[in-house]
PDB file of N, CA and C in Angstrom:
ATOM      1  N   UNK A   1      11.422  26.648 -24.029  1.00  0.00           N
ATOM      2  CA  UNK A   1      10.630  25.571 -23.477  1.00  0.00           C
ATOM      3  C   UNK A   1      10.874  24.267 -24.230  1.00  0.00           C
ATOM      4  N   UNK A   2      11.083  24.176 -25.385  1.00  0.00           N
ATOM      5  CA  UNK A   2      11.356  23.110 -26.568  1.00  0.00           C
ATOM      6  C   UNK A   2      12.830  22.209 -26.128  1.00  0.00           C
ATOM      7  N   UNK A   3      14.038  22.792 -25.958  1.00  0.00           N
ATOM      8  CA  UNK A   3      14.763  22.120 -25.177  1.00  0.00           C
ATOM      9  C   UNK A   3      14.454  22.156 -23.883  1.00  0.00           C
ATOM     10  N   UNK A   4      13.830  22.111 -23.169  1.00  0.00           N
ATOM     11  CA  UNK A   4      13.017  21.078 -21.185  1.00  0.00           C
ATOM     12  C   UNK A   4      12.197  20.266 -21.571  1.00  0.00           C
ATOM     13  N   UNK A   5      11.738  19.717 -23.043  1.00  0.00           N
ATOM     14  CA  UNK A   5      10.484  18.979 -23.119  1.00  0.00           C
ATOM     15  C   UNK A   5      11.016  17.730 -22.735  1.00  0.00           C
ATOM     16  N   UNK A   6      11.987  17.050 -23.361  1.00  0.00           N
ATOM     17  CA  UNK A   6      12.321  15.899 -22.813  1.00  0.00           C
ATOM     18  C   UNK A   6      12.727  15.497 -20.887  1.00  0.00           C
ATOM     19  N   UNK A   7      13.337  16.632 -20.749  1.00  0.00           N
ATOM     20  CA  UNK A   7      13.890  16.614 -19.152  1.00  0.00           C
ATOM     21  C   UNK A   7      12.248  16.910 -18.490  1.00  0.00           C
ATOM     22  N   UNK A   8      11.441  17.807 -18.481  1.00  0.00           N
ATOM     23  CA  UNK A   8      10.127  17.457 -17.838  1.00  0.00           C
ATOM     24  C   UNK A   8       9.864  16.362 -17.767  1.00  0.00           C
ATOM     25  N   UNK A   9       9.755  15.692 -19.089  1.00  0.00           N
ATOM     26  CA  UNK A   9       8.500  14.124 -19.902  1.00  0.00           C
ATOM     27  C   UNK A   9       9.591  13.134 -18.427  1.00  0.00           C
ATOM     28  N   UNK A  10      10.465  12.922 -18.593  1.00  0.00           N
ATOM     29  CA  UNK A  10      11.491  12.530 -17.945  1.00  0.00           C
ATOM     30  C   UNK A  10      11.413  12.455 -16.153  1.00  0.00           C
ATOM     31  N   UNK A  11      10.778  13.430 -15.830  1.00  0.00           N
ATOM     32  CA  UNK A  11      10.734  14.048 -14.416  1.00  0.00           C
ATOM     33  C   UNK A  11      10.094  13.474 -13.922  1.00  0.00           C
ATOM     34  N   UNK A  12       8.130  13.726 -14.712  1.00  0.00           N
ATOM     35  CA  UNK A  12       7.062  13.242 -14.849  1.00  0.00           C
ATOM     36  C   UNK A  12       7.201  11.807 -14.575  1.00  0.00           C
ATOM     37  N   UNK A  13       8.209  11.226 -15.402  1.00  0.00           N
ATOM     38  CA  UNK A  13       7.656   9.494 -15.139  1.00  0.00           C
ATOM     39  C   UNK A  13       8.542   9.290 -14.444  1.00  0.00           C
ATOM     40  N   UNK A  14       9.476  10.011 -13.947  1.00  0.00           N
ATOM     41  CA  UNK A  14      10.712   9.572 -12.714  1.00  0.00           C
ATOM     42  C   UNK A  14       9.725   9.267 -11.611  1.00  0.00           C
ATOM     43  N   UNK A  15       9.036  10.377 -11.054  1.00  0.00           N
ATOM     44  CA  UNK A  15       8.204  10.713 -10.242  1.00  0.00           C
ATOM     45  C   UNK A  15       7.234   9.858  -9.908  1.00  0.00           C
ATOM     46  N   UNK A  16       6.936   9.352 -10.919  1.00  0.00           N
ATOM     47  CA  UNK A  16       5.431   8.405 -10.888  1.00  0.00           C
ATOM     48  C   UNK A  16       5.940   7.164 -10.748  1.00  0.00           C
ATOM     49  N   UNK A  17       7.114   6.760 -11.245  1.00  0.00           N
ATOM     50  CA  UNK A  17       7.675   5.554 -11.228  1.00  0.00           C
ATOM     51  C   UNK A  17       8.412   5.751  -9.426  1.00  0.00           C
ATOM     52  N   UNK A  18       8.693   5.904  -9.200  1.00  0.00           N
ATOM     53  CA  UNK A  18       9.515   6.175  -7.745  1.00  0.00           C
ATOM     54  C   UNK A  18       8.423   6.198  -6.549  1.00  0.00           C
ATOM     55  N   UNK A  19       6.945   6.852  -6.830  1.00  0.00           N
ATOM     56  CA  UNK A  19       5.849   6.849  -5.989  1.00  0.00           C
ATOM     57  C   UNK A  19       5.244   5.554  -6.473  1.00  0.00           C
ATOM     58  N   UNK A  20       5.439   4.675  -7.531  1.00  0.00           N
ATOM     59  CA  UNK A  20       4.985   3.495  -7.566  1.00  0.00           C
ATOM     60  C   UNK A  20       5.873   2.405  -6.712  1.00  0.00           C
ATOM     61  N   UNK A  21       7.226   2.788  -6.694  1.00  0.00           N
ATOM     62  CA  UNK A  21       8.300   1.905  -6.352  1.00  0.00           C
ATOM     63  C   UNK A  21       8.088   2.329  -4.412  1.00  0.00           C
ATOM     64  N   UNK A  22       7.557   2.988  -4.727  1.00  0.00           N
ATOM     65  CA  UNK A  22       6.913   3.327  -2.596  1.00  0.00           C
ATOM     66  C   UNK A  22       6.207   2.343  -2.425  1.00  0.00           C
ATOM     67  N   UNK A  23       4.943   2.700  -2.996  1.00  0.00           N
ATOM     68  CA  UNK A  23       3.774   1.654  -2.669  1.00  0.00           C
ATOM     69  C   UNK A  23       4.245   0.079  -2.771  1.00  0.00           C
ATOM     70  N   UNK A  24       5.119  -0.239  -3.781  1.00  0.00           N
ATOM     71  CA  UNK A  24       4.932  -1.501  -3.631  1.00  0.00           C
ATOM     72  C   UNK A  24       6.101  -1.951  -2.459  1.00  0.00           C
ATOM     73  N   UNK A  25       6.767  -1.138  -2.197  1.00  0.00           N
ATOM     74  CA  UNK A  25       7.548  -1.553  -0.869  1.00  0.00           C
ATOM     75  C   UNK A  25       6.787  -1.602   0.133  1.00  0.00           C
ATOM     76  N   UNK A  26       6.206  -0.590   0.064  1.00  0.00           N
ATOM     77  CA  UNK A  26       4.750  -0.630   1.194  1.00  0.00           C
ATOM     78  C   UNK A  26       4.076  -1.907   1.506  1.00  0.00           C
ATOM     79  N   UNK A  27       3.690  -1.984   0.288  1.00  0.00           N
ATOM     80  CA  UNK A  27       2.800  -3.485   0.318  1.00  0.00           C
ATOM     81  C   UNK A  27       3.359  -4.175   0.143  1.00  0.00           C
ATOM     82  N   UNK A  28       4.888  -4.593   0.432  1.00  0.00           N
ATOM     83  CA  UNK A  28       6.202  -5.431   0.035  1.00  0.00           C
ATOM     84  C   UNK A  28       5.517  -6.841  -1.014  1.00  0.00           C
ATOM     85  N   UNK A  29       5.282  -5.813  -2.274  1.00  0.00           N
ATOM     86  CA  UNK A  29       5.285  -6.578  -2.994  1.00  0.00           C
ATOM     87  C   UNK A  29       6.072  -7.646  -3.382  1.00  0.00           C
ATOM     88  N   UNK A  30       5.695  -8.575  -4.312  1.00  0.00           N
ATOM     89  CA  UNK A  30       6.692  -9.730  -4.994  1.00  0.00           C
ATOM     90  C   UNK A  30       6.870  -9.325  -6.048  1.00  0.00           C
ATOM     91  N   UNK A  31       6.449  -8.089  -6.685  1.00  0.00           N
ATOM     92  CA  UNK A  31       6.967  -7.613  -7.784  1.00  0.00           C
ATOM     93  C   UNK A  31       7.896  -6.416  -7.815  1.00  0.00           C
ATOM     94  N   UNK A  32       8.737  -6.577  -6.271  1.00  0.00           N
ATOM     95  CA  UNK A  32       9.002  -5.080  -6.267  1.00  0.00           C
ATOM     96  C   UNK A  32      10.239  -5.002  -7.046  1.00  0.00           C
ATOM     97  N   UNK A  33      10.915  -6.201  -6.814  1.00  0.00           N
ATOM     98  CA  UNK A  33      12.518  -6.145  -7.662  1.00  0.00           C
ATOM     99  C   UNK A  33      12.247  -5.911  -9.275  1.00  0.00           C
ATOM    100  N   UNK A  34      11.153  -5.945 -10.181  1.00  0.00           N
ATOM    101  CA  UNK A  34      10.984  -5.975 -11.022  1.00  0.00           C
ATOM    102  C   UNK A  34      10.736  -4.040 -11.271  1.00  0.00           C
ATOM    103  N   UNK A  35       9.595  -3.785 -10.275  1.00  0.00           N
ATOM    104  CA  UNK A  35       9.188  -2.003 -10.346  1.00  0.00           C
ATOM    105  C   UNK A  35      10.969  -1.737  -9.953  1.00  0.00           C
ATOM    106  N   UNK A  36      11.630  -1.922  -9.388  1.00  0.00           N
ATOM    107  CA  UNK A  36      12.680  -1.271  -9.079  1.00  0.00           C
ATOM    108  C   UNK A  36      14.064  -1.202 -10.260  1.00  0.00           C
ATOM    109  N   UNK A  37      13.848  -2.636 -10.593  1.00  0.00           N
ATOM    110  CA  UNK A  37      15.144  -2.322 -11.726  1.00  0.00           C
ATOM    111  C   UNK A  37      14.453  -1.127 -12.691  1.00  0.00           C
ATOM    112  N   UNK A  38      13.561  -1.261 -13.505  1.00  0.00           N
ATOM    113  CA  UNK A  38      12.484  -0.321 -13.901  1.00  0.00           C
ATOM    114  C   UNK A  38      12.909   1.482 -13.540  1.00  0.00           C
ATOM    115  N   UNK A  39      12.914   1.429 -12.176  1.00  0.00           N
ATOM    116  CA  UNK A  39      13.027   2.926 -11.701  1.00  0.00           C
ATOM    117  C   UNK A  39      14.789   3.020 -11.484  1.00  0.00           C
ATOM    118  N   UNK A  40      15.307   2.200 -11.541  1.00  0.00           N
ATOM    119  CA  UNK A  40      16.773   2.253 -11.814  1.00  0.00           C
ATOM    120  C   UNK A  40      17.043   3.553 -13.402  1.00  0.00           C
ATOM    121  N   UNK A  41      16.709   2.050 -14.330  1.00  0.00           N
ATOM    122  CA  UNK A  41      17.007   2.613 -15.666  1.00  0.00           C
ATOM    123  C   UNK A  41      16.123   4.168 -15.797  1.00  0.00           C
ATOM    124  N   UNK A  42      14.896   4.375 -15.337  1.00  0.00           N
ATOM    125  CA  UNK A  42      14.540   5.946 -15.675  1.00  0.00           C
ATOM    126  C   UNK A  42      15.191   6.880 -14.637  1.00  0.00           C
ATOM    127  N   UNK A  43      15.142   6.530 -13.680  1.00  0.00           N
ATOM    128  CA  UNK A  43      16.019   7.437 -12.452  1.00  0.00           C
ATOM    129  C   UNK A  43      17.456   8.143 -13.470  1.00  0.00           C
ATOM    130  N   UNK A  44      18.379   6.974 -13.599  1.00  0.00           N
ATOM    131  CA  UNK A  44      19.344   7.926 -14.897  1.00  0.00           C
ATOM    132  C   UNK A  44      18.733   8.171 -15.684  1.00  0.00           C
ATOM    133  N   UNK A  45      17.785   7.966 -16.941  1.00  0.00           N
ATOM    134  CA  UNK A  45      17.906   8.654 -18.139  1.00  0.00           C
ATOM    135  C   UNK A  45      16.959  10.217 -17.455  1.00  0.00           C
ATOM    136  N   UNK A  46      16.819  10.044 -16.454  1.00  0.00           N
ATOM    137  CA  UNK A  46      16.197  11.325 -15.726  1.00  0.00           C
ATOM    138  C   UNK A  46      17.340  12.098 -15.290  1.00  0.00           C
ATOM    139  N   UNK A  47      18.355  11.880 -14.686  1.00  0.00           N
ATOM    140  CA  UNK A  47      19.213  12.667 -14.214  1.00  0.00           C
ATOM    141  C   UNK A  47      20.550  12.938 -15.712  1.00  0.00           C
ATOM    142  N   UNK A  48      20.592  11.887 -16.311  1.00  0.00           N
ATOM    143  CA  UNK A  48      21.054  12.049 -17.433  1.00  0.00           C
ATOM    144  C   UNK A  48      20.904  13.550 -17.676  1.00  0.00           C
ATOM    145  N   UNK A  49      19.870  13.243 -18.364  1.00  0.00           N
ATOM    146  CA  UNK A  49      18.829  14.610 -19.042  1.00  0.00           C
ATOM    147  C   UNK A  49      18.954  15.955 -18.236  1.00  0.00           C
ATOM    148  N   UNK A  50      18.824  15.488 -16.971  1.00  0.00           N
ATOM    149  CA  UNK A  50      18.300  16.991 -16.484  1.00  0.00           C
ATOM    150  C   UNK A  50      20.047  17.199 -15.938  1.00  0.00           C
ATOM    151  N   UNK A  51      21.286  16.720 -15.818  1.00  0.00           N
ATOM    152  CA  UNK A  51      22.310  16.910 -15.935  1.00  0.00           C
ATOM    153  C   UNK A  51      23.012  17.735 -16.734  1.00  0.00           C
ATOM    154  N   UNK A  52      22.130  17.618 -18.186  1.00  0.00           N
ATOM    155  CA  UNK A  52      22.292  18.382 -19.173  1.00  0.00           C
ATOM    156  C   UNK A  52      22.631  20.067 -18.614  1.00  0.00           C
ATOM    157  N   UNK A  53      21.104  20.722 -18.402  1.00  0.00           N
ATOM    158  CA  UNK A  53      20.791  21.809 -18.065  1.00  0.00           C
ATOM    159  C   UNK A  53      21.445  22.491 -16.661  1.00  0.00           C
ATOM    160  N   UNK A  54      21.914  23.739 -16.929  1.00  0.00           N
ATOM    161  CA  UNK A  54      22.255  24.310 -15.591  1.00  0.00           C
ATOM    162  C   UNK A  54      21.751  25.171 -14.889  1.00  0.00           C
ATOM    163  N   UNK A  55      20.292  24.973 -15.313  1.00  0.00           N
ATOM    164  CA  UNK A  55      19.599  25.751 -13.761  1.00  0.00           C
ATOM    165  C   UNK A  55      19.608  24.754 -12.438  1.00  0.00           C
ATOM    166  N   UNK A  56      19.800  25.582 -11.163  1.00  0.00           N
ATOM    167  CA  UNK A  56      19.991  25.278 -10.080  1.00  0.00           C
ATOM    168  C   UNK A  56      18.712  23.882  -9.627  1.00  0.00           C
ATOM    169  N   UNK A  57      17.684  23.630 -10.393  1.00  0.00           N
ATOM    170  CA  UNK A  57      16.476  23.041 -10.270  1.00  0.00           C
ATOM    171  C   UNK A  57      17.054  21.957 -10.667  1.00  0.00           C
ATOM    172  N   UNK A  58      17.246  22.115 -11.869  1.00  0.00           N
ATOM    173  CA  UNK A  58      17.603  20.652 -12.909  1.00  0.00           C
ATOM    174  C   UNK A  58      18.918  19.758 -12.094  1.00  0.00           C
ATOM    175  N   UNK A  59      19.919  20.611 -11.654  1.00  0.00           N
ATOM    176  CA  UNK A  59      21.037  19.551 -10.888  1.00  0.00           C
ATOM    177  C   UNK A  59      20.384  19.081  -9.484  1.00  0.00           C
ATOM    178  N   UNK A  60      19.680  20.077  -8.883  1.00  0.00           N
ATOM    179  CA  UNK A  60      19.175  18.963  -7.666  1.00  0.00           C
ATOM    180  C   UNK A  60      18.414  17.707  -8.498  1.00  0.00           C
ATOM    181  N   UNK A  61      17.814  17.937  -9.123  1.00  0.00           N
ATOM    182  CA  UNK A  61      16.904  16.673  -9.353  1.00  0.00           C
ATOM    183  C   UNK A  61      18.451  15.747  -9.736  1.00  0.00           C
ATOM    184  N   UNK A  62      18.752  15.825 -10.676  1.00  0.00           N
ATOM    185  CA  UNK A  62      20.029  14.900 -11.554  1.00  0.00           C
ATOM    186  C   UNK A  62      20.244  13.916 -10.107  1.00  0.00           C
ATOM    187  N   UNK A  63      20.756  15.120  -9.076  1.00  0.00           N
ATOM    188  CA  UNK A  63      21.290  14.274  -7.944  1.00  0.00           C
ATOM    189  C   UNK A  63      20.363  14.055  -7.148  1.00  0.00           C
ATOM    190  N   UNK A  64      18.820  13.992  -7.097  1.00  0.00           N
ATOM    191  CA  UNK A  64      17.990  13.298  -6.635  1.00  0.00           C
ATOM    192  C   UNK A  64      17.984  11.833  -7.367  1.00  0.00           C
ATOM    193  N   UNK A  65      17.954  11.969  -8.355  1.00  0.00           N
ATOM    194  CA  UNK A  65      17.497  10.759  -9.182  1.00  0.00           C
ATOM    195  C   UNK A  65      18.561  10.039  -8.902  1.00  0.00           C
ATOM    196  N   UNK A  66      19.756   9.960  -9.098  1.00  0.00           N
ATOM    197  CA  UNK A  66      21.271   9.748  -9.196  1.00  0.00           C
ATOM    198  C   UNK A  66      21.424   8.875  -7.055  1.00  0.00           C
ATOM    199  N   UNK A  67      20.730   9.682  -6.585  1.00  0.00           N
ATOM    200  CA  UNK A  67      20.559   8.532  -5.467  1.00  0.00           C
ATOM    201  C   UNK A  67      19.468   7.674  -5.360  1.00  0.00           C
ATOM    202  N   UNK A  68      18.398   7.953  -5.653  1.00  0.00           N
ATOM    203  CA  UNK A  68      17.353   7.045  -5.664  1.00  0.00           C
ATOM    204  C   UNK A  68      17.856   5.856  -6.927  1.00  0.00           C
ATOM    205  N   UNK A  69      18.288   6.388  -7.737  1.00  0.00           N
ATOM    206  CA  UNK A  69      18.608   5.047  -8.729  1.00  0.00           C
ATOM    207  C   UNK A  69      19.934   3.574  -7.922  1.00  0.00           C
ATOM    208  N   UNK A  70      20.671   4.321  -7.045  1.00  0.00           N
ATOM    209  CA  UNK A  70      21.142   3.704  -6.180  1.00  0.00           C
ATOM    210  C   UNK A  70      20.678   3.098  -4.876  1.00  0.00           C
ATOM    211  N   UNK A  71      19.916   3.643  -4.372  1.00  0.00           N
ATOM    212  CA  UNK A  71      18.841   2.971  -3.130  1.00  0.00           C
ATOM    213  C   UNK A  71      18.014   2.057  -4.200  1.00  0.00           C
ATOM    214  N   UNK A  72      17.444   1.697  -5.484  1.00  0.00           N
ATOM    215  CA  UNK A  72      16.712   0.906  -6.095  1.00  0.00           C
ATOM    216  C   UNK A  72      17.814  -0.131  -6.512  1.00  0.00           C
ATOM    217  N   UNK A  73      18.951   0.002  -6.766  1.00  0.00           N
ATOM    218  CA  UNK A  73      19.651  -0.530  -7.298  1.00  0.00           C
ATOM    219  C   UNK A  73      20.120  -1.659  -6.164  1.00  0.00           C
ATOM    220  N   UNK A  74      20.225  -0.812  -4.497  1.00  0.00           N
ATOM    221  CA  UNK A  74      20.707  -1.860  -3.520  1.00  0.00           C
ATOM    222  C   UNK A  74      19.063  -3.112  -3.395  1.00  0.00           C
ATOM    223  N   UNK A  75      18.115  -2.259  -3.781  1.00  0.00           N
ATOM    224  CA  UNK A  75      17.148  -3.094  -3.230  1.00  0.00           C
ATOM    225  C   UNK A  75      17.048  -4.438  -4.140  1.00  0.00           C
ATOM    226  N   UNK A  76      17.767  -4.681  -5.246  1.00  0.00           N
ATOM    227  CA  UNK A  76      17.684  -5.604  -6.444  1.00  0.00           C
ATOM    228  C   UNK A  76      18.884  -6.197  -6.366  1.00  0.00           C
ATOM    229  N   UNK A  77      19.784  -6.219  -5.582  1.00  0.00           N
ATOM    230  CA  UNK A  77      21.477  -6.894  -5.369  1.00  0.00           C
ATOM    231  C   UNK A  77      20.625  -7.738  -4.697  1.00  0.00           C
TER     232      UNK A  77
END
């Protein structure tokens, strides 16, 4: 469990950051380019991380994150 602590902690705020980066598209915020570069940089150090590990769980996410960091990334060009 001691090596997943970081790739969870990681998941956790991927998650929360990405359901924040909803809402404010939702409410097409004026702060959204700001929440989004934001969910850029954790989106990788999330897939980073969970890239690491080779259970079948951990690479879907990698390549969850690994596109969402690119759909955030077009929304800030």
């Amino acid at each position: 469990m001691a090596m997943m602590r970081e790739c969870i902690k990681l998941d956790v705020q991927c998650a929360s950051l990405c359901r924040l980066a909803g809402q404010f598209m939702a409410l097409e915020s004026e702060h959204l380019q700001q929440v989004c570069r934001l969910c850029v940089d954790v989106c990788r150090a999330c897939a980073e991380e969970c890239g690491k590990h080779q259970h079948d769980h951990c690479q879907r996410c990698a390549q969850a994150c690994r596109e969402c960091a690119e759909t955030c990334l077009r929304m800030v060009a």
